[in-house]
Every structure is written in C-alpha cells, then in structure tokens.
C-alpha atoms as a PDB file:
ATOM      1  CA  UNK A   1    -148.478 168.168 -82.701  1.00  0.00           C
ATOM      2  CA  UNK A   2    -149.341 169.392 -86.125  1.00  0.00           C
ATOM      3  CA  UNK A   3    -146.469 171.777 -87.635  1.00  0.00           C
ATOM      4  CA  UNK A   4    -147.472 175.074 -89.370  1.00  0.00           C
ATOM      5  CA  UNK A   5    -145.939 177.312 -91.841  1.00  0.00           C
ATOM      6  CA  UNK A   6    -145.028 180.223 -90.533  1.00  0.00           C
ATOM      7  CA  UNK A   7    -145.254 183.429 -93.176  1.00  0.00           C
ATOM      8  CA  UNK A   8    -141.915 184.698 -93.509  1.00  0.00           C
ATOM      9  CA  UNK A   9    -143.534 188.271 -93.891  1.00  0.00           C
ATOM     10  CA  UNK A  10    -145.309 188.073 -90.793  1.00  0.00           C
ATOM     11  CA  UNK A  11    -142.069 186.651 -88.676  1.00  0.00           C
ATOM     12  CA  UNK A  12    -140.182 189.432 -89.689  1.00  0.00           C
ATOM     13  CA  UNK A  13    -142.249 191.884 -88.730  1.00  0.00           C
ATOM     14  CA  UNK A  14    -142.201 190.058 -84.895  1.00  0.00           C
ATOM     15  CA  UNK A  15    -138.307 189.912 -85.297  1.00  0.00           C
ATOM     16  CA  UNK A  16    -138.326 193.669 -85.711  1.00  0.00           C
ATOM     17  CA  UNK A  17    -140.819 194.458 -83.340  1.00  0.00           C
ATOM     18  CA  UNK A  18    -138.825 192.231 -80.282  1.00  0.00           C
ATOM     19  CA  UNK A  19    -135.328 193.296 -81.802  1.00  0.00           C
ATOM     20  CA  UNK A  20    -137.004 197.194 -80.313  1.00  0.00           C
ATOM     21  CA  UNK A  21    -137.768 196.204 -76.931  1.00  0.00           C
ATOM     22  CA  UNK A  22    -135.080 196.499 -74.670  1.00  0.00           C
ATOM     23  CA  UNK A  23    -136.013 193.710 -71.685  1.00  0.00           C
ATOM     24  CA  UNK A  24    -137.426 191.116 -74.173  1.00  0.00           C
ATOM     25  CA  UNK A  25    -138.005 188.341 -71.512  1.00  0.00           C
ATOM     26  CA  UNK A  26    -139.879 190.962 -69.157  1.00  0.00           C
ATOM     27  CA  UNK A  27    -142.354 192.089 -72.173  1.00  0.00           C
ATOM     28  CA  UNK A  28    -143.266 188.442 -72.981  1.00  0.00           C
ATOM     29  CA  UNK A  29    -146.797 188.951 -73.002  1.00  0.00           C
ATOM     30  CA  UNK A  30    -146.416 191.945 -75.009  1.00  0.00           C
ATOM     31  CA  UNK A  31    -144.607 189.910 -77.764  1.00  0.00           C
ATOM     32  CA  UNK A  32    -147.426 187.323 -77.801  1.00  0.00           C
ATOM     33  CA  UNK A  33    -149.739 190.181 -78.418  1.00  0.00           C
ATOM     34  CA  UNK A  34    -148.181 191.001 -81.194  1.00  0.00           C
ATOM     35  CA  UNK A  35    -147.526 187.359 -82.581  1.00  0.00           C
ATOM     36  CA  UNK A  36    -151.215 186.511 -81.893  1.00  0.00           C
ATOM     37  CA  UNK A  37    -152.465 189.945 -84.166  1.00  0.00           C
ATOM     38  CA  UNK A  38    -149.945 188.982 -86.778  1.00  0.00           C
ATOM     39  CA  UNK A  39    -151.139 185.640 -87.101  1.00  0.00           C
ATOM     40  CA  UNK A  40    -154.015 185.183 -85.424  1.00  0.00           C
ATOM     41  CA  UNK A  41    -153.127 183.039 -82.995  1.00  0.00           C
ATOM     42  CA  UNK A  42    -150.375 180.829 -81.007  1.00  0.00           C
ATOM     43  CA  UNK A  43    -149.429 177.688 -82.543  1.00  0.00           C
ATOM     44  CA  UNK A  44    -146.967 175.167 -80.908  1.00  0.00           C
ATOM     45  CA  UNK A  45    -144.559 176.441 -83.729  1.00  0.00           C
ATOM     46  CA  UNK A  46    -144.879 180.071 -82.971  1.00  0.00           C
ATOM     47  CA  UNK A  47    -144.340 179.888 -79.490  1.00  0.00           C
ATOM     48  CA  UNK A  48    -140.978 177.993 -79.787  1.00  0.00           C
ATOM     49  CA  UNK A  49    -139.717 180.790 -82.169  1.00  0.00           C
ATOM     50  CA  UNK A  50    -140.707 183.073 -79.607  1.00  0.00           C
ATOM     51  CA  UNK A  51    -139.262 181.404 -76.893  1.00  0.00           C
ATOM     52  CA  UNK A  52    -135.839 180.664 -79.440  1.00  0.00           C
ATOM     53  CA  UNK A  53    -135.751 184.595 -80.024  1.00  0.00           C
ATOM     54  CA  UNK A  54    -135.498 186.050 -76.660  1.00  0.00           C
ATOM     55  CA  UNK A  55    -133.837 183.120 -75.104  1.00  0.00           C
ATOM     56  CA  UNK A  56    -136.215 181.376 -72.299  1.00  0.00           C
ATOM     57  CA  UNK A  57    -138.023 177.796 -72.293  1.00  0.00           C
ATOM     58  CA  UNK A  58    -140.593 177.308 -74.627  1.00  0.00           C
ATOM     59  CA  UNK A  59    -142.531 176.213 -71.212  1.00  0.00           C
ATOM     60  CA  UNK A  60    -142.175 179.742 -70.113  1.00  0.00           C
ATOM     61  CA  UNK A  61    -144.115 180.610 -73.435  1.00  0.00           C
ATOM     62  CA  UNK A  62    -146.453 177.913 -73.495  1.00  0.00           C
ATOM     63  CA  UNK A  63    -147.218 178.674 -69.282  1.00  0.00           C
ATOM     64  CA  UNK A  64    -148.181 182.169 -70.393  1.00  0.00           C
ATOM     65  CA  UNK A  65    -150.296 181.626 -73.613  1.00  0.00           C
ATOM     66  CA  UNK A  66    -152.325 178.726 -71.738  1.00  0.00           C
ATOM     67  CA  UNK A  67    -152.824 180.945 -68.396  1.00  0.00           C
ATOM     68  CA  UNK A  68    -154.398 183.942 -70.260  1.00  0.00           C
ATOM     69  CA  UNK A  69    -157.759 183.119 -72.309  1.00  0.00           C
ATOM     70  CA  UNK A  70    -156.946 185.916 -74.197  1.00  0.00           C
ATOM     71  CA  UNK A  71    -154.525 183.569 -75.997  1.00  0.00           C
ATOM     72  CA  UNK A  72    -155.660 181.075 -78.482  1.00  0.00           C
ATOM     73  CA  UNK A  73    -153.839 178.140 -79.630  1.00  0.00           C
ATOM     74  CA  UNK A  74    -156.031 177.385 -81.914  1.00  0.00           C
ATOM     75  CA  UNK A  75    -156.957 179.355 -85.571  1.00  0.00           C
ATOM     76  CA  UNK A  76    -160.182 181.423 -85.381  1.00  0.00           C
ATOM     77  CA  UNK A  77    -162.387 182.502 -87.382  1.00  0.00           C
ATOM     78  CA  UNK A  78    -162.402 186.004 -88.841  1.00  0.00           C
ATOM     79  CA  UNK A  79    -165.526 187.002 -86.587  1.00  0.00           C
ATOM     80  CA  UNK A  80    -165.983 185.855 -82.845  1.00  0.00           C
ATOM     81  CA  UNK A  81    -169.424 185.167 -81.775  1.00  0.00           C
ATOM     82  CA  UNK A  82    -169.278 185.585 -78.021  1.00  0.00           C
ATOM     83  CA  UNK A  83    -172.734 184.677 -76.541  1.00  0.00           C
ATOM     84  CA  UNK A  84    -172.669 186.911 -72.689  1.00  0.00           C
ATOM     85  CA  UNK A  85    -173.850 183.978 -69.851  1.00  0.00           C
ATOM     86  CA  UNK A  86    -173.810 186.318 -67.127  1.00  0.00           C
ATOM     87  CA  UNK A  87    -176.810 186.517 -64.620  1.00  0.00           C
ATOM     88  CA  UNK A  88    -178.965 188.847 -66.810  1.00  0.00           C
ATOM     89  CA  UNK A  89    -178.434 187.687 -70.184  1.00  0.00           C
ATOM     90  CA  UNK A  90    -178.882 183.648 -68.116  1.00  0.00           C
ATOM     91  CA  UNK A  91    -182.027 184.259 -66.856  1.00  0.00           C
ATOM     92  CA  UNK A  92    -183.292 186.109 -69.957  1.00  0.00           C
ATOM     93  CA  UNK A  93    -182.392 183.127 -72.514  1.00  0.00           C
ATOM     94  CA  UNK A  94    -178.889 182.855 -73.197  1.00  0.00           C
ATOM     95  CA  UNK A  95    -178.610 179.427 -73.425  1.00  0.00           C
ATOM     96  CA  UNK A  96    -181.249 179.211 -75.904  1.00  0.00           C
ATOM     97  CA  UNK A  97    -179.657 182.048 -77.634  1.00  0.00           C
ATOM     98  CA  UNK A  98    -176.447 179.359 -77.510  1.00  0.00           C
ATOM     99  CA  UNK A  99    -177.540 176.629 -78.687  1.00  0.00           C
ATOM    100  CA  UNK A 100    -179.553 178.540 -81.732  1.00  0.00           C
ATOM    101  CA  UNK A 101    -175.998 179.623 -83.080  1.00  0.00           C
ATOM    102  CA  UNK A 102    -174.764 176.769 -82.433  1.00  0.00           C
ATOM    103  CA  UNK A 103    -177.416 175.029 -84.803  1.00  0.00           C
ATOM    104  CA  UNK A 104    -176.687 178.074 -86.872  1.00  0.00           C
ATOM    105  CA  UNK A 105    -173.065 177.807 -87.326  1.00  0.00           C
ATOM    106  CA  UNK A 106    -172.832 173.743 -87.475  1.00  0.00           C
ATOM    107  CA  UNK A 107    -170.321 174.344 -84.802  1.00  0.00           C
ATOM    108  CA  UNK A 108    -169.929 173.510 -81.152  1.00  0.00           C
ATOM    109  CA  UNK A 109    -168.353 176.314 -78.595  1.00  0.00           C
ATOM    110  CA  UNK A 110    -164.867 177.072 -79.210  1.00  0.00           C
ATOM    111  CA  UNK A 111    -165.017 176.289 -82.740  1.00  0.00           C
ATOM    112  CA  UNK A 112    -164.588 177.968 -85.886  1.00  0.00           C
ATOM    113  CA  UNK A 113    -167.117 177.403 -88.974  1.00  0.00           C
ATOM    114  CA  UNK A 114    -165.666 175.274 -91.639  1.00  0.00           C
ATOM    115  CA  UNK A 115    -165.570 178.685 -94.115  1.00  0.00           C
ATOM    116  CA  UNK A 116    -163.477 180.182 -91.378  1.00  0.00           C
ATOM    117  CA  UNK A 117    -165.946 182.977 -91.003  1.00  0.00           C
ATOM    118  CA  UNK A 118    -167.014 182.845 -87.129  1.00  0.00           C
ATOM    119  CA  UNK A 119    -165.471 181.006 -83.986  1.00  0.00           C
ATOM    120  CA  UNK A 120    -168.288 180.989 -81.496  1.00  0.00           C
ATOM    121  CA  UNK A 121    -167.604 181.075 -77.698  1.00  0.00           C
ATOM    122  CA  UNK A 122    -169.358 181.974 -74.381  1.00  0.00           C
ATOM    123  CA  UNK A 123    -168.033 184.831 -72.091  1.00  0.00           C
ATOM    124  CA  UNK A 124    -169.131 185.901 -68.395  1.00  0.00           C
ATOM    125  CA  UNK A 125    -170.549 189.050 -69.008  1.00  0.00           C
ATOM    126  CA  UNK A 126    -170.134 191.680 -71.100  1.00  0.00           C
ATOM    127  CA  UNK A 127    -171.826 194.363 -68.781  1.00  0.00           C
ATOM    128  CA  UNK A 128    -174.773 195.324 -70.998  1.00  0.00           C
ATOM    129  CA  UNK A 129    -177.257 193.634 -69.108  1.00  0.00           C
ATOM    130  CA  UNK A 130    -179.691 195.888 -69.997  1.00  0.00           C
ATOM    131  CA  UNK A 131    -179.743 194.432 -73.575  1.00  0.00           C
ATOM    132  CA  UNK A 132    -180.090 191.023 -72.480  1.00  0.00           C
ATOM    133  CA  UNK A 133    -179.485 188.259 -73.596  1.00  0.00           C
ATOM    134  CA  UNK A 134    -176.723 189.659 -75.530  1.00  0.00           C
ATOM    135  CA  UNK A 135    -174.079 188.600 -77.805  1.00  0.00           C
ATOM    136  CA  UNK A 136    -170.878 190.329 -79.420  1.00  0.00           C
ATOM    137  CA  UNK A 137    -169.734 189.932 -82.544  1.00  0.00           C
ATOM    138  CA  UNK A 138    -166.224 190.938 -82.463  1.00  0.00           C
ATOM    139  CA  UNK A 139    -166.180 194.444 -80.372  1.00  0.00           C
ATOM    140  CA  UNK A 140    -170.284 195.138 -81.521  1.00  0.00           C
ATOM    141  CA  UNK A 141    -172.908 194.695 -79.288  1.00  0.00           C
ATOM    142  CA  UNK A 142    -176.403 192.594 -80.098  1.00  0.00           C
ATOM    143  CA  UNK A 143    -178.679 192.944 -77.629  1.00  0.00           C
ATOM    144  CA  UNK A 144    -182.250 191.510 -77.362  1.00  0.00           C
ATOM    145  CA  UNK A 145    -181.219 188.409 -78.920  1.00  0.00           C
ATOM    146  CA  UNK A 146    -183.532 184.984 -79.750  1.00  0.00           C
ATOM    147  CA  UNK A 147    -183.725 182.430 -81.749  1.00  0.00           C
ATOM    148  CA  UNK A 148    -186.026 185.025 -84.627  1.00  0.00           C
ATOM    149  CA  UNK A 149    -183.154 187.557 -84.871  1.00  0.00           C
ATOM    150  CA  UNK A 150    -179.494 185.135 -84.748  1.00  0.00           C
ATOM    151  CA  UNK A 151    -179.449 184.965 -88.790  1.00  0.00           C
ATOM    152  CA  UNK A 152    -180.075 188.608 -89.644  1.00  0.00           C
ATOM    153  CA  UNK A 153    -177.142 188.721 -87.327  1.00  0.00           C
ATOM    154  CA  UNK A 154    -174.759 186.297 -88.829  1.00  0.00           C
ATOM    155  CA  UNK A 155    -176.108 187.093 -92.414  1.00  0.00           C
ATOM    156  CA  UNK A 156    -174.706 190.822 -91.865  1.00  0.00           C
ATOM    157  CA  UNK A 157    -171.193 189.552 -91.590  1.00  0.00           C
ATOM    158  CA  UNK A 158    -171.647 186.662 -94.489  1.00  0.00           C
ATOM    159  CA  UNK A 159    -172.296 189.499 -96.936  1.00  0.00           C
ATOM    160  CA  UNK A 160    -175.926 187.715 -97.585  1.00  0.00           C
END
C-alpha cells in the first residue's frame, strides 16, 4: 500500500465537519462524502483517519467505501467520461463509442489520463436513451455520439 500526504488544510476542514455531527459512527457515509469532495477520493490513508476519528475499525470504513461505487479509491481525473451501456445507447454503438475514447484518451476504463484531465468509465444507463449512444462528461449530457464527434468533445474540456 502506497502512503499519501494528506493536506493538513483539507483534514481540518473533515475534523470540523465530523466534530458537528452528533452520532459520528451512524453518519459514516456522510463523512466519506465529505472526505471524498475534499480530496477527491479515498485512499488507504484517509480511511484509517476516518476510522481513528470517530472510533470504529478501519474495516468498517474500508467495507463501506468498497460496497458503494460511488466511492473511489483511486485519484481521478478532474473530468469523468462516463460512456452509458444501457440497452439503447448498446444497440446504437456504445461500444464503439468506448473503445474510440479509449484510443482517444490512451487510457483503459477506470483510468485517469496521464495529465490528470479525464478518468473514463462505463455506467448502466443514464436514462437519455433518446440521445443514444450517449456519454456524460461530469453531470453534462452528449448525446448522438461516434467516433466523428468524441474529440470536439474532449477538446471542449482541454481548452483546445
């Protein structure tokens, strides 16, 4: 296990926010929340402070961040890419759409570009099948997607 620094600024700002809550262990997943928008994400590190501050096994911490996949545990980028693989957006091309940004990026799913720009992942569905195949880019919506359109895409968030 790799150790991280953890910004003294930002662990502060968690020690204040769980020294407010009143049942700390019950509002566990609301403190990783938090930690994970502070930071980021949920490194090894992180998660034993957690589990330190409010008293409970760091296997209590660790059982929660790896059950939800809203969690990471690993640093992403500063945009997600998340191409939709539900039935619509399947049958209409997604996987081409996938492996396009994936050729792209340079980066496999669940990875983060080497400028730490974009982690790219797959989801379900994002329920705007009538787009499809779609992707999001953070909380926006790209619908219509193929292999013609991906870099006008990922060239609005490069600043290119």
């Amino acid at each position: 296990m790799e150790s991280v620094t953890l910004p003294e600024d930002k662990l502060s700002l968690l020690d204040t926010y769980i020294r407010s809550l009143d049942d700390q262990e019950g509002m566990l997943i609301h403190i990783l929340h938090r930690a994970q928008h502070l930071f980021g994400y949920l490194p090894p590190d992180l998660q034993l402070y957690i589990a330190r501050s409010i008293g409970i096994p760091a296997s209590k911490v660790y059982g929660v961040v790896s059950f939800y996949s809203y969690f990471t545990q690993v640093k992403r980028g500063e945009h997600t890419i998340s191409v939709c693989m539900g039935t619509a957006c399947f049958v209409k091309g997604a996987e081409q759409v996938k492996e396009a940004l994936k050729k792209e990026l340079k980066i496999g799913m669940d990875e983060t570009t080497i400028d730490e720009l974009f982690t790219l992942k797959e989801i379900r569905c994002i329920g705007a099948c009538g787009l499809a195949p779609a992707v999001m880019v953070d909380d926006k919506v790209y619908g219509h997607m193929n292999e013609g359109n991906i870099k006008a895409v990922t060239s609005s968030y490069k600043g290119v």
